[in-house]
N, C-alpha and C. Protein backbone atom coordinates (compact mmCIF):
# COMPACT_ATOMS: atom_id res chain seq x y z
N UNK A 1 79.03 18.04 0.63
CA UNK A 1 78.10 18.02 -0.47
C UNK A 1 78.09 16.63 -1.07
N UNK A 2 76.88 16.30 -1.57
CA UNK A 2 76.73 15.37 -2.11
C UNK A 2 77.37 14.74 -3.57
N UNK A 3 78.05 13.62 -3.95
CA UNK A 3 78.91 13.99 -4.87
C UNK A 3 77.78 13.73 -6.14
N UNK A 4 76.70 12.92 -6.19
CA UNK A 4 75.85 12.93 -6.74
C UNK A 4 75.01 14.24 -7.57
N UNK A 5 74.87 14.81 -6.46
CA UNK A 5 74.24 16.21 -6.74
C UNK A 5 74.67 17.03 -8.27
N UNK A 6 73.60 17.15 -8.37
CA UNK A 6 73.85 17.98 -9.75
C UNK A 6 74.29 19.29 -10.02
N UNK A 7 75.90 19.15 -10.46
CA UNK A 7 75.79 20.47 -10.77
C UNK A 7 75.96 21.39 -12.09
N UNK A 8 75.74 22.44 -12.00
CA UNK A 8 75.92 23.48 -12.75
C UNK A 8 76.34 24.69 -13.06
N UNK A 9 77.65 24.78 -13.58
CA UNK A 9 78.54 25.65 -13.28
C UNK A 9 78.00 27.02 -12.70
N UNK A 10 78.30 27.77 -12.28
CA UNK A 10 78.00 29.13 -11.91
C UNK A 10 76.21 29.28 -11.19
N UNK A 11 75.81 28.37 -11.15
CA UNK A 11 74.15 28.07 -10.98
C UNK A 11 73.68 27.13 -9.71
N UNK A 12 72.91 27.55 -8.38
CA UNK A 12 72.82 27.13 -7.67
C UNK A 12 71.18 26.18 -8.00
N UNK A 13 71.51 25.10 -7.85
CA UNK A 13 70.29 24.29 -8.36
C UNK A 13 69.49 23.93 -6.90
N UNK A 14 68.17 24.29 -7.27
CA UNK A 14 67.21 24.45 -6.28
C UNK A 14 66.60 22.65 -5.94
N UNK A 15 67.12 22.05 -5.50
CA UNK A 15 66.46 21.04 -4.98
C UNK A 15 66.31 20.21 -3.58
N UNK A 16 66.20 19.01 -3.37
CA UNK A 16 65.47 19.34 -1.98
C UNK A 16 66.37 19.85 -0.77
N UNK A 17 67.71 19.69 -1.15
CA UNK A 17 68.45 19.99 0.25
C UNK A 17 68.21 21.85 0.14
N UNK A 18 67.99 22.76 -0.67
CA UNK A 18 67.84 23.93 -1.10
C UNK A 18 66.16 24.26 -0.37
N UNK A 19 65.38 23.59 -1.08
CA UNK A 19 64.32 23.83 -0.29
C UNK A 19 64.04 23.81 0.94
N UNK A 20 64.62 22.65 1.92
CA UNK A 20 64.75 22.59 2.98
C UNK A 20 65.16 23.70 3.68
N UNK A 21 66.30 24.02 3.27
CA UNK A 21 67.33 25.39 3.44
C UNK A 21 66.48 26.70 3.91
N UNK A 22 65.87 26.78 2.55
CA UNK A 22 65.14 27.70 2.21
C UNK A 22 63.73 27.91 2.92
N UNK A 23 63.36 27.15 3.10
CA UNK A 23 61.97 27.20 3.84
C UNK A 23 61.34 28.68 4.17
N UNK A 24 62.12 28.26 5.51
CA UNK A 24 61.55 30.11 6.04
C UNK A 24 61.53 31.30 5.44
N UNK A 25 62.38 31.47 4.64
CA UNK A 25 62.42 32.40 3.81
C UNK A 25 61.49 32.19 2.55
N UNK A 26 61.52 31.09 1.89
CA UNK A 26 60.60 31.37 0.68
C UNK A 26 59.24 31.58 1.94
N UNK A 27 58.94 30.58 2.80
CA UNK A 27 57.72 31.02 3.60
C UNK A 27 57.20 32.46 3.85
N UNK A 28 58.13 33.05 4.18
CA UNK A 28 58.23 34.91 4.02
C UNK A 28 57.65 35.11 2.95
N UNK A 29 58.48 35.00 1.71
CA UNK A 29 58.27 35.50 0.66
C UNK A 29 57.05 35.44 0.68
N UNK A 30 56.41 34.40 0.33
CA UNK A 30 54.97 33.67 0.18
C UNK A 30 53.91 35.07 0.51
N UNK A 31 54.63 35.19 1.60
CA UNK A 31 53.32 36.13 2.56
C UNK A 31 53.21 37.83 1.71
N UNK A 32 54.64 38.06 1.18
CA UNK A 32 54.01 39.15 0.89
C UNK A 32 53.65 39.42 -0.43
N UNK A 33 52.27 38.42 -0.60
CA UNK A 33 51.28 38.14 -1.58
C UNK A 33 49.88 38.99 -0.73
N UNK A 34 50.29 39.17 0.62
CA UNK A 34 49.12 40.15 1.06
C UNK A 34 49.69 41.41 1.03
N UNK A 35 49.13 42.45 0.62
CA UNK A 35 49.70 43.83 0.80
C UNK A 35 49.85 44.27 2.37
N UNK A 36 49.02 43.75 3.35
CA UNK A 36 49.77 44.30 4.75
C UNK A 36 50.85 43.66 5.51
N UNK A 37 51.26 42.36 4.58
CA UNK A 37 52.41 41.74 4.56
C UNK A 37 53.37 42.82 4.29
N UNK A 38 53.18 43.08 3.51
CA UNK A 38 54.20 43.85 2.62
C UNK A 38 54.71 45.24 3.01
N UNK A 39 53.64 45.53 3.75
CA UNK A 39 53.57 47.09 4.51
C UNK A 39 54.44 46.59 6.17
N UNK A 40 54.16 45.71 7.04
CA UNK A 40 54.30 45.26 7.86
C UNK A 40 55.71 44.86 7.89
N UNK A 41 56.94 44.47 6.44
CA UNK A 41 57.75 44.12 6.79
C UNK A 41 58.60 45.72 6.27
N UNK A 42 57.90 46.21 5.57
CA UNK A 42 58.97 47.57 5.39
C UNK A 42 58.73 48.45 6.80
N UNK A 43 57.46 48.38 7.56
CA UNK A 43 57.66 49.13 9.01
C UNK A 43 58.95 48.65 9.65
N UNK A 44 59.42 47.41 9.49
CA UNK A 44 60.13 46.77 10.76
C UNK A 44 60.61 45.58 9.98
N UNK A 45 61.79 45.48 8.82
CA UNK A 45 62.30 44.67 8.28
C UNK A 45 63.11 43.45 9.25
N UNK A 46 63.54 43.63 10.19
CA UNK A 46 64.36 43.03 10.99
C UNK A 46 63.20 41.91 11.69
N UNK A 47 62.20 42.85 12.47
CA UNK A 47 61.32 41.90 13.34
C UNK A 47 60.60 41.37 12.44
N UNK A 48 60.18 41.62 11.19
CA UNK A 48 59.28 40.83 10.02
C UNK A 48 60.47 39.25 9.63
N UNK A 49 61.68 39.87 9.51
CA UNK A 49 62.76 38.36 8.98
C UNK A 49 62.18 37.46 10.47
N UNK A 50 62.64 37.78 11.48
CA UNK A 50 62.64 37.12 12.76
C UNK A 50 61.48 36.24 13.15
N UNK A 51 60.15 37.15 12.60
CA UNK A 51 58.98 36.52 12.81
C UNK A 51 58.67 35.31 12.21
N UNK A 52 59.52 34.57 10.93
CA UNK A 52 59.67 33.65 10.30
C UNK A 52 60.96 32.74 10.31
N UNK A 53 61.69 33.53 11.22
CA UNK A 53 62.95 32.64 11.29
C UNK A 53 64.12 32.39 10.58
N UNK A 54 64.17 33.79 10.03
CA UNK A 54 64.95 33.71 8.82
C UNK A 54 66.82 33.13 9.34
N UNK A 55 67.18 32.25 9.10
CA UNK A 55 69.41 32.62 9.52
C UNK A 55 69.90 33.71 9.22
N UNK A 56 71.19 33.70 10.10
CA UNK A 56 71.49 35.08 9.48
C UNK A 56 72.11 35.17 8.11
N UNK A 57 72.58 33.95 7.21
CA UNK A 57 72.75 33.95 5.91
C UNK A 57 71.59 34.80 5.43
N UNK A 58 70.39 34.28 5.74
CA UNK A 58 69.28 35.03 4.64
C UNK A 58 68.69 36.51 4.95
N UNK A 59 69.10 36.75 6.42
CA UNK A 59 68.98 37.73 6.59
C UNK A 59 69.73 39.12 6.13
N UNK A 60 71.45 38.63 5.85
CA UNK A 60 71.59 39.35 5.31
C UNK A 60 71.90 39.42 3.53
N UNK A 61 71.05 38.46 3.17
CA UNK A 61 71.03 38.18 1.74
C UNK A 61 69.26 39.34 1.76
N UNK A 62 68.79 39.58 2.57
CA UNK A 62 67.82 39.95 2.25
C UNK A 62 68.39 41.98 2.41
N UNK A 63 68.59 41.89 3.55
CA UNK A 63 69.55 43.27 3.65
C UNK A 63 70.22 44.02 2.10
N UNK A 64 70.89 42.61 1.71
CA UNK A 64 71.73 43.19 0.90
C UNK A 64 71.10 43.68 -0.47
N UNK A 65 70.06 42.83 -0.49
CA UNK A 65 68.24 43.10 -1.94
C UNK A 65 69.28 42.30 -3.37
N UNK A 66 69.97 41.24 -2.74
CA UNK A 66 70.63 40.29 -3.83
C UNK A 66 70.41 39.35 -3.65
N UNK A 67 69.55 38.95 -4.75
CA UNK A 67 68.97 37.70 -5.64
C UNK A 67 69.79 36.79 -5.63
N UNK A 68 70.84 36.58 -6.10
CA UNK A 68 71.88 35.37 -6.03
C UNK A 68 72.23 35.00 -4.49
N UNK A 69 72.64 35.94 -3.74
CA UNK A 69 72.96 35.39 -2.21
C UNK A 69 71.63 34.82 -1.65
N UNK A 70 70.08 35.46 -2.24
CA UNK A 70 68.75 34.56 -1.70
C UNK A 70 68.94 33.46 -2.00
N UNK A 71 69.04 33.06 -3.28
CA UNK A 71 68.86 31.79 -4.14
C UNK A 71 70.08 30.59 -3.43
N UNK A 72 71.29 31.04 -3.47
CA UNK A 72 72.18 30.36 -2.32
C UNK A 72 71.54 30.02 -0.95
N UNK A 73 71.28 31.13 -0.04
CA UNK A 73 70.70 30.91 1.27
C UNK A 73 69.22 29.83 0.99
N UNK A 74 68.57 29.65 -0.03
CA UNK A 74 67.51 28.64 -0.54
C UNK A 74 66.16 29.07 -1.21
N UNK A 75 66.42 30.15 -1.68
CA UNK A 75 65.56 30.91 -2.05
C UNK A 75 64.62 30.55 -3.27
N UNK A 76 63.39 30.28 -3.53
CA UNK A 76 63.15 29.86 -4.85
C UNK A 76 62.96 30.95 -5.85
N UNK A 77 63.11 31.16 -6.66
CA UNK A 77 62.97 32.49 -7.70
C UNK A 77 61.51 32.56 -7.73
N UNK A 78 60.60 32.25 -7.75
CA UNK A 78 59.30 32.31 -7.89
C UNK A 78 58.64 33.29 -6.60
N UNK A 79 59.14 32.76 -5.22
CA UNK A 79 58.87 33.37 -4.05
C UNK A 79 59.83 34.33 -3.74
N UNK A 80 61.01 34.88 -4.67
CA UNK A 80 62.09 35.66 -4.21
C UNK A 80 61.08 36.63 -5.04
N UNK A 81 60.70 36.43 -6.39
CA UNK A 81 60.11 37.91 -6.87
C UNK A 81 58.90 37.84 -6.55
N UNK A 82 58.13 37.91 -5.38
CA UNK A 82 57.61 38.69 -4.62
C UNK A 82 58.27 39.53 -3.44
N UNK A 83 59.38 39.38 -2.99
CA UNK A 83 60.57 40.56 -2.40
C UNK A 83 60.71 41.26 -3.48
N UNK A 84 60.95 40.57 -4.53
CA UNK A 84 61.61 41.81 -5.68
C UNK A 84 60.63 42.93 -5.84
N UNK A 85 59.43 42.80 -5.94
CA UNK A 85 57.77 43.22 -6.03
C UNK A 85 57.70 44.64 -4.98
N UNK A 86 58.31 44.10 -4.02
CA UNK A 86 57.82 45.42 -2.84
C UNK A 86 59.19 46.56 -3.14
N UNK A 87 60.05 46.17 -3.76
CA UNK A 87 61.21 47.53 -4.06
C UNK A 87 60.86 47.58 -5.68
N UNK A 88 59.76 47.42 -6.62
CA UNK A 88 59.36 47.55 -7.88
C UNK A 88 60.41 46.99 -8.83
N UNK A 89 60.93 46.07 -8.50
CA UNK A 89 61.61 45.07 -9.59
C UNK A 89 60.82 44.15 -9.84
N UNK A 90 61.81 44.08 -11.20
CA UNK A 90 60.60 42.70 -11.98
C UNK A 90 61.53 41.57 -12.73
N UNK A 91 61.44 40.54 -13.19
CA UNK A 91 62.14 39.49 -13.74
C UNK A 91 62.85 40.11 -14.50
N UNK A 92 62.69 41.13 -15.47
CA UNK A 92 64.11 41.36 -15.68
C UNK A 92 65.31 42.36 -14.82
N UNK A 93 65.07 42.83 -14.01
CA UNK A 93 65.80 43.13 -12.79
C UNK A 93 66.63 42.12 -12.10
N UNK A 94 65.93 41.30 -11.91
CA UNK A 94 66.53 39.97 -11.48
C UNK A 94 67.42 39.18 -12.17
N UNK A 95 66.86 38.84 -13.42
CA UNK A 95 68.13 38.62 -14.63
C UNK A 95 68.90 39.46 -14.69
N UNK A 96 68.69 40.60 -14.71
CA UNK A 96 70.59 40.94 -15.05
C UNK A 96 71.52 41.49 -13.76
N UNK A 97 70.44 41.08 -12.88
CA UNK A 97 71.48 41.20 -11.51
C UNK A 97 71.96 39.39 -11.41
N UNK A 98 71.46 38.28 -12.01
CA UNK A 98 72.04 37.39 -12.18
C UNK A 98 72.96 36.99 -13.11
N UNK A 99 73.42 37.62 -13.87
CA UNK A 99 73.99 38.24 -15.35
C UNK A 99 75.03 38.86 -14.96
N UNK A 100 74.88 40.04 -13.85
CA UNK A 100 76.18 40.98 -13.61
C UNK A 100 75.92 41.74 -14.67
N UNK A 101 74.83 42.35 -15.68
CA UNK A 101 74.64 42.80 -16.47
C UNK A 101 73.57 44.28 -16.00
N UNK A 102 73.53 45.02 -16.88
CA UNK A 102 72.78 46.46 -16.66
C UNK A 102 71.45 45.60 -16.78
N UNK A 103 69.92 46.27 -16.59
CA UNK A 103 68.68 46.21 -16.49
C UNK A 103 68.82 46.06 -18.66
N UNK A 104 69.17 47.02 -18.83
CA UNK A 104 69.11 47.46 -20.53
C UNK A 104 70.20 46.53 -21.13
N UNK A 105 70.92 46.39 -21.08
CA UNK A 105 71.52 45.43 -21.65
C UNK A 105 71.13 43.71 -21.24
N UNK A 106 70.73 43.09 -20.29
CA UNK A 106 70.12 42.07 -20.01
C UNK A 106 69.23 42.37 -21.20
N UNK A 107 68.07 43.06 -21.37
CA UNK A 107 66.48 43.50 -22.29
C UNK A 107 67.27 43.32 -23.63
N UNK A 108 68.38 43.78 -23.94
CA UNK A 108 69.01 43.73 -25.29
C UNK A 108 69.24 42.41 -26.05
N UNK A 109 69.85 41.74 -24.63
CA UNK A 109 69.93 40.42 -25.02
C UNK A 109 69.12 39.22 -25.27
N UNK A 110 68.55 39.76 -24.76
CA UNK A 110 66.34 39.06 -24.74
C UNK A 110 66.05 39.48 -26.36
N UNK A 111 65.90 40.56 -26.73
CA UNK A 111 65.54 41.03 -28.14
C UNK A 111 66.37 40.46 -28.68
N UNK A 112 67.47 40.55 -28.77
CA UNK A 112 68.91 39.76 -29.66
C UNK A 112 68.29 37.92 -29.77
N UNK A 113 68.41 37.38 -28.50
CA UNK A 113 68.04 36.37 -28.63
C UNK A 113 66.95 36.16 -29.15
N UNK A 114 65.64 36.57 -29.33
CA UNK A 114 64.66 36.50 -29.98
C UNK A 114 64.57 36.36 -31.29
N UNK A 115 65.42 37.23 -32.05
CA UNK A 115 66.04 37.07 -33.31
C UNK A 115 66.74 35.82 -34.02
N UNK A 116 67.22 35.55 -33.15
CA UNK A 116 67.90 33.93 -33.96
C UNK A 116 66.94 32.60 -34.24
């Protein structure tokens, strides 16, 4: 790793060596912005990763339906919640599975914070 590189504790920072990384997979993602995308990879999840080239890091970051192991393997959050989209999660799903926190308690802390 680069000693330059920026980091941030507990937080995988998305930049270009990440994107690079990531490619094929956010490329995936991308796609299932069409609904027969979307139908096409729940027929046949395996040959849908393959058809884009996914590694097997991301493959089984995708298996596993965890957001943090995507975002590691190079995932951008923008193109990860459209995966999140086809199992009916939504940004806050995603936050508090980045949190280690419940769905309702993540939302709590959103209202809490709003308050100050």
């Amino acid at each position: 790793m680069n000693a330059d590189k920026r980091q941030i504790p507990g937080t995988t920072v998305f930049d270009g060596e990440q994107a690079r990384k990531g490619y094929a997979l956010n490329k995936m993602c991308f796609s299932f912005n069409d609904a027969a995308n979307r139908a096409e990879f729940l027929r046949d999840e395996d040959a849908y990763c393959a058809k884009y080239g996914l590694n097997p890091q991301q493959r089984e970051a995708i298996r596993n339906r965890n957001v943090l192991q995507l975002i590691e393997a190079g995932g951008n959050v923008y193109y990860l919640a459209k995966f999140a989209g086809i199992f009916g999660l939504d940004v806050q799903d995603i936050g508090a599975q980045q949190t280690g926190m419940t769905k309702e308690a993540f939302k709590a802390k959103l209202v809490a914070a709003g308050r100050d």
